[in-house]
Every structure is written in C-alpha cells, then in structure tokens.
C-alpha atoms as a PDB file:
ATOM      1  CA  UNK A   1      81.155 117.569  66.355  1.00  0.00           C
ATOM      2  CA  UNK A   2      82.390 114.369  66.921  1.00  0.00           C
ATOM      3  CA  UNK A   3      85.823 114.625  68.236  1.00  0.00           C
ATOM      4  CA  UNK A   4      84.225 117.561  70.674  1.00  0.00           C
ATOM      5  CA  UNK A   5      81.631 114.903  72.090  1.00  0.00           C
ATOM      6  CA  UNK A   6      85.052 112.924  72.404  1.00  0.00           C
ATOM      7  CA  UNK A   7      86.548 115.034  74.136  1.00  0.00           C
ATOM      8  CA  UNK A   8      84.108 116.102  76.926  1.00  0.00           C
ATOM      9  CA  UNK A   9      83.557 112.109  76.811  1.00  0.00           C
ATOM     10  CA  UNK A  10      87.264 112.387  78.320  1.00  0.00           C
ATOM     11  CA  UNK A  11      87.077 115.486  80.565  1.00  0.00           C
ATOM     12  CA  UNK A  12      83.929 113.761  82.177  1.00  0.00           C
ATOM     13  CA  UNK A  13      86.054 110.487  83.094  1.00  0.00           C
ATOM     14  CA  UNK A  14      88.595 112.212  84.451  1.00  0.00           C
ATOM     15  CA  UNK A  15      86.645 114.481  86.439  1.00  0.00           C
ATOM     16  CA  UNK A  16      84.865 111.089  87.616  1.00  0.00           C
ATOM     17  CA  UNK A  17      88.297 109.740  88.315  1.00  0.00           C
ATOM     18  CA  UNK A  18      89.511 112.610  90.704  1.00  0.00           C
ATOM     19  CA  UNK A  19      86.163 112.831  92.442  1.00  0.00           C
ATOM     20  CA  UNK A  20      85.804 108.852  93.422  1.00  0.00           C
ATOM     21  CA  UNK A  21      89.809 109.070  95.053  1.00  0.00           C
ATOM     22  CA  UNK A  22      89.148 112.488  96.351  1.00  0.00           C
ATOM     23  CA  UNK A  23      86.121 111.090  98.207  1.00  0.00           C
ATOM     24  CA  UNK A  24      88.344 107.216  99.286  1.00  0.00           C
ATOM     25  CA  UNK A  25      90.496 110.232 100.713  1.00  0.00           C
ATOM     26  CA  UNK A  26      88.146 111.710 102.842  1.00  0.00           C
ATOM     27  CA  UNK A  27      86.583 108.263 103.810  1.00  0.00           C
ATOM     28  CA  UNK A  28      90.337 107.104 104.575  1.00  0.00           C
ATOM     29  CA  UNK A  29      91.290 110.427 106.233  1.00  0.00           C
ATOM     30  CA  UNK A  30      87.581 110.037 108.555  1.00  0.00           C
ATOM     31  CA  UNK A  31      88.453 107.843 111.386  1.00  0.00           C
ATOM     32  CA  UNK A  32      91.554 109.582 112.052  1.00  0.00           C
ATOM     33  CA  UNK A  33      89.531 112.488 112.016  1.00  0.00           C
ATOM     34  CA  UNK A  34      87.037 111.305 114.753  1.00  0.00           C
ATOM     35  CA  UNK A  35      89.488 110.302 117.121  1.00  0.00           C
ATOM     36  CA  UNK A  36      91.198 113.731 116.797  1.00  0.00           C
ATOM     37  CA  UNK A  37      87.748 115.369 117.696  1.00  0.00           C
ATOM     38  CA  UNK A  38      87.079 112.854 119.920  1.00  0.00           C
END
C-alpha cells in the first residue's frame, strides 16, 4: 500500500511539473500572440 501511495505521490509531481511550464509556455508564447492578432 505504501510504495503505491509512493508512487502516485510521484506521478502527481510530475504531472504538477509539466502543467506549471506548460502554462509559463502559454504565458511566454501570449504577447507574441496578441500582436499577431493584433
């Protein structure tokens, strides 16, 4: 039980991880964005 609760404790961080940088992506990728619709 305890190395599954491990284990999720792991796949939760890392799903944590990829959503902050793919959300600094989007923030990064936003002003270049406006000016193209702009």
């Amino acid at each position: 039980m305890q190395r599954l609760l491990n284990r999720h404790a792991k796949l939760s961080v890392k799903f944590t991880a990829k959503l902050f940088w793919v959300i600094s992506i989007m923030e990064g990728d936003c002003p270049a964005y406006a000016k193209k619709a702009g």
